[in-house]
N, C-alpha and C. Protein backbone atom coordinates (compact mmCIF):
# COMPACT_ATOMS: atom_id res chain seq x y z
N UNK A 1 81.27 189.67 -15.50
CA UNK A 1 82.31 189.69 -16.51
C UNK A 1 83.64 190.11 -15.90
N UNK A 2 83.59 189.94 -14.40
CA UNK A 2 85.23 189.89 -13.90
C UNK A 2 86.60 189.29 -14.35
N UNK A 3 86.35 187.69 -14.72
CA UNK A 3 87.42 187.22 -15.04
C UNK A 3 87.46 187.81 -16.66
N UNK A 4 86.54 188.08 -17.22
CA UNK A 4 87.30 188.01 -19.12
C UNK A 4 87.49 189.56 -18.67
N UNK A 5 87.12 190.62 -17.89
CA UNK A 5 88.23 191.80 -17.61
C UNK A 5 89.47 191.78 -17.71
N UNK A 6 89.88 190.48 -16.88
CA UNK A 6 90.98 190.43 -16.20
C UNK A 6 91.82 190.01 -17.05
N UNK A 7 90.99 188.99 -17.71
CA UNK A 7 91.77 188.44 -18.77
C UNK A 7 92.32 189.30 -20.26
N UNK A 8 91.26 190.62 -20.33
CA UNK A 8 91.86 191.58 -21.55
C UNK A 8 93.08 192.02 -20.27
N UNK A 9 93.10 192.48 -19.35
CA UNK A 9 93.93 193.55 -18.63
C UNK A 9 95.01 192.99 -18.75
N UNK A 10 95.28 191.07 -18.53
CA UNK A 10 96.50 190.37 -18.59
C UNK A 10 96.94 190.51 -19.70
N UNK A 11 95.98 190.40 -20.74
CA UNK A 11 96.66 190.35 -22.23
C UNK A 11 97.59 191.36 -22.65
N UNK A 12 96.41 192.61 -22.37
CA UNK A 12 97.13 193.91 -22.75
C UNK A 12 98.45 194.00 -22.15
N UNK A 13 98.58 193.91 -21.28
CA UNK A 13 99.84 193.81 -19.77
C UNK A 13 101.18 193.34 -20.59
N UNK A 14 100.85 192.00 -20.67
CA UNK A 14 101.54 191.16 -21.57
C UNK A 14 102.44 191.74 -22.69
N UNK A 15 101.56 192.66 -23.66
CA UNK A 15 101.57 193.02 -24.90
C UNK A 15 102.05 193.93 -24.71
N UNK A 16 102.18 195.03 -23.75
CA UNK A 16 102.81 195.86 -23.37
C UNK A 16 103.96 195.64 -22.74
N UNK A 17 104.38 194.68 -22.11
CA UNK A 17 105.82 194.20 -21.58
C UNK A 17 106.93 193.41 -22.89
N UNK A 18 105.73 192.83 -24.24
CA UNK A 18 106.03 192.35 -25.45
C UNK A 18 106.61 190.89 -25.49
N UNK A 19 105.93 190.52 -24.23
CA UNK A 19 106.22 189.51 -23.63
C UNK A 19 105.22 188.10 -24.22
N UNK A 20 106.16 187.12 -24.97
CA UNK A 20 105.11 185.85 -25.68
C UNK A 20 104.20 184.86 -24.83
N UNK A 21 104.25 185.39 -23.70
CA UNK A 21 103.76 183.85 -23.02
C UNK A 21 102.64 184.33 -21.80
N UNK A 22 101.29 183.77 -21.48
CA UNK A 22 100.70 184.46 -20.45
C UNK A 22 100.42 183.51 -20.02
N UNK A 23 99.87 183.59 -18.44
CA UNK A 23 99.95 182.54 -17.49
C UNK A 23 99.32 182.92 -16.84
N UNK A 24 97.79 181.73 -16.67
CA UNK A 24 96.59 182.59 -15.40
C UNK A 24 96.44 181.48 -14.95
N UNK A 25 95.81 181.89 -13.86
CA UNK A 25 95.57 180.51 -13.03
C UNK A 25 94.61 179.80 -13.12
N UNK A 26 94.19 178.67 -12.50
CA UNK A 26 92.83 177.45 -12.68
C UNK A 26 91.72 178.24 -12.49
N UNK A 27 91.60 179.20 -11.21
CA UNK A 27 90.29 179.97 -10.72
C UNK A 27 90.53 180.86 -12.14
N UNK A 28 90.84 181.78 -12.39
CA UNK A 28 90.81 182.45 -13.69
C UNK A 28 90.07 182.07 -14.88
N UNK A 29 90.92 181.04 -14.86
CA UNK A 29 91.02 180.20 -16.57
C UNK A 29 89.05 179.85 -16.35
N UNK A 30 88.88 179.14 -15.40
CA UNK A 30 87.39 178.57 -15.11
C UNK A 30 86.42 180.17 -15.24
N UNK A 31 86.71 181.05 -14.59
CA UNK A 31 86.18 182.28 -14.40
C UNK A 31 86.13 182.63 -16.31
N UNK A 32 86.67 182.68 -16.42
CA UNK A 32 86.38 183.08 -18.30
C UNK A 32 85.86 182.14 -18.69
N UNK A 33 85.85 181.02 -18.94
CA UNK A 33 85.41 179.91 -19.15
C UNK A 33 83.83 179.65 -19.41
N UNK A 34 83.63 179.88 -17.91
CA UNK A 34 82.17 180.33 -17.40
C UNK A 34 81.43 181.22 -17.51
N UNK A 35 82.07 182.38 -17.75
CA UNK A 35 81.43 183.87 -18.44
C UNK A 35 81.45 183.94 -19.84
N UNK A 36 82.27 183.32 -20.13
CA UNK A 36 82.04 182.57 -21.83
C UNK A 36 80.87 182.09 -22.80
N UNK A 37 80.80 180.95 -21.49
CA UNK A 37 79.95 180.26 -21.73
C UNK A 37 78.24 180.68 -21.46
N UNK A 38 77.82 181.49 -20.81
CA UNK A 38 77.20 182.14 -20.42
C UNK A 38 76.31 183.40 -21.43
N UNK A 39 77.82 183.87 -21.71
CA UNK A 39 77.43 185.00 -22.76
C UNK A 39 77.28 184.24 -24.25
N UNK A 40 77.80 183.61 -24.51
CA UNK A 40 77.73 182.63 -25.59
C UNK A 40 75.71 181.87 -25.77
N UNK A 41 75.37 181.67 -24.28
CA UNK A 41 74.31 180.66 -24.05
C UNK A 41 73.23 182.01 -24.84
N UNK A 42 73.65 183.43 -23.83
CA UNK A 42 72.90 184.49 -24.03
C UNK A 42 72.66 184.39 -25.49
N UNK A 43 73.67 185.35 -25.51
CA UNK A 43 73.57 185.43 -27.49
C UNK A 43 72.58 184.34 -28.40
N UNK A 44 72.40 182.81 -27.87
CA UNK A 44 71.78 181.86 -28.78
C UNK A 44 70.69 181.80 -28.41
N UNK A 45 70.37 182.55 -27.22
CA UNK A 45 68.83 182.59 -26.81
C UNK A 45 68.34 184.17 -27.22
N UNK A 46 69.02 184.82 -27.54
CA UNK A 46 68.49 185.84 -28.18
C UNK A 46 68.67 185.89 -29.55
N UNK A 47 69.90 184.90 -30.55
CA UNK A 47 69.63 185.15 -31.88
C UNK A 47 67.69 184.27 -32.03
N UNK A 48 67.89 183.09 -31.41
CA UNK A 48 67.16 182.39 -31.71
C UNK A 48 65.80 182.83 -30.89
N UNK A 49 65.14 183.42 -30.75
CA UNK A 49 64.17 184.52 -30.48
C UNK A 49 63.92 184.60 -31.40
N UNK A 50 64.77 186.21 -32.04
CA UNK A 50 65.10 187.12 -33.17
C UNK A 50 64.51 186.52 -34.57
N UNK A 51 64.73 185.23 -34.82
CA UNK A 51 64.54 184.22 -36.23
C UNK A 51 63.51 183.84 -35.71
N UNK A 52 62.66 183.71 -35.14
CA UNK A 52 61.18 182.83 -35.01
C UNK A 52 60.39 183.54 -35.95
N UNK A 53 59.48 183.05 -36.80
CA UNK A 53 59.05 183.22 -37.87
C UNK A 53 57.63 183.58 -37.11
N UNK A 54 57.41 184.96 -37.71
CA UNK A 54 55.82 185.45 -36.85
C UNK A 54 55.00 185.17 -37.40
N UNK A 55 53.79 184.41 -36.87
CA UNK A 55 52.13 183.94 -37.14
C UNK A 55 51.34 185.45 -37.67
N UNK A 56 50.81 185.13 -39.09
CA UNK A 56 50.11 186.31 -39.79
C UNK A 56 48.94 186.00 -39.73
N UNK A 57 48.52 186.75 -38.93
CA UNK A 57 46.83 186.49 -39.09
C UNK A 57 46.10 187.63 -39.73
N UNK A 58 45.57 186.81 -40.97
CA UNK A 58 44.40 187.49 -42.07
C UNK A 58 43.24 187.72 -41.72
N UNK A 59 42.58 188.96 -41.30
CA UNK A 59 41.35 189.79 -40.72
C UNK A 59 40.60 189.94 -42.13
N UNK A 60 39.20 189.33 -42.84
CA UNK A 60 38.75 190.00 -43.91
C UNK A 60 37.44 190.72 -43.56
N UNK A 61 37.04 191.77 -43.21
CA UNK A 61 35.67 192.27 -42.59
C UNK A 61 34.94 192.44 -43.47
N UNK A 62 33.50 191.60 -44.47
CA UNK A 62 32.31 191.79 -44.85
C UNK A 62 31.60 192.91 -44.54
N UNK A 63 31.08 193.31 -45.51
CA UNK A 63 29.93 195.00 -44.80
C UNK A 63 28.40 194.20 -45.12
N UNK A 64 28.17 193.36 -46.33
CA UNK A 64 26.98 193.46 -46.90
C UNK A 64 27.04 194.02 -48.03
N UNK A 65 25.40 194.35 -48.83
CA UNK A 65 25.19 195.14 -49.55
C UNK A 65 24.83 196.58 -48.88
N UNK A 66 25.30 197.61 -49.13
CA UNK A 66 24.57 198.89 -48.48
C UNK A 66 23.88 199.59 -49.72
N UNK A 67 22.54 200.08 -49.35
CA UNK A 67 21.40 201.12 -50.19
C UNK A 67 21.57 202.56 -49.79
């Protein structure tokens, strides 16, 4: 998660200079991009886990008659 670091640190930077316009480069831009995409993939392989509907299996144990 280097580049989307970098990318809050630019923002903030930015926002603190009050400055409208930010400017990162190709390696950057791809670097978030890709960690994006990634964490994004994560998240849908763990909501979709999470929602799998669990198999109930019904146990009924018989005794007999007991005397």
């Amino acid at each position: 998660m280097l580049y989307i670091k970098k990318f809050i640190d630019k923002v903030s930077h930015m926002e603190s200079k009050q400055n409208k316009e930010l400017v990162i480069s190709a390696v950057d831009a791809r670097g978030v991009r890709d960690e994006l995409s990634k964490l994004l993939s994560d998240l849908h392989t763990l909501t979709s886990d999470s929602t799998k509907t669990e198999e109930v299996i019904q146990v009924e144990i018989v005794g007999g008659k007991f005397k």
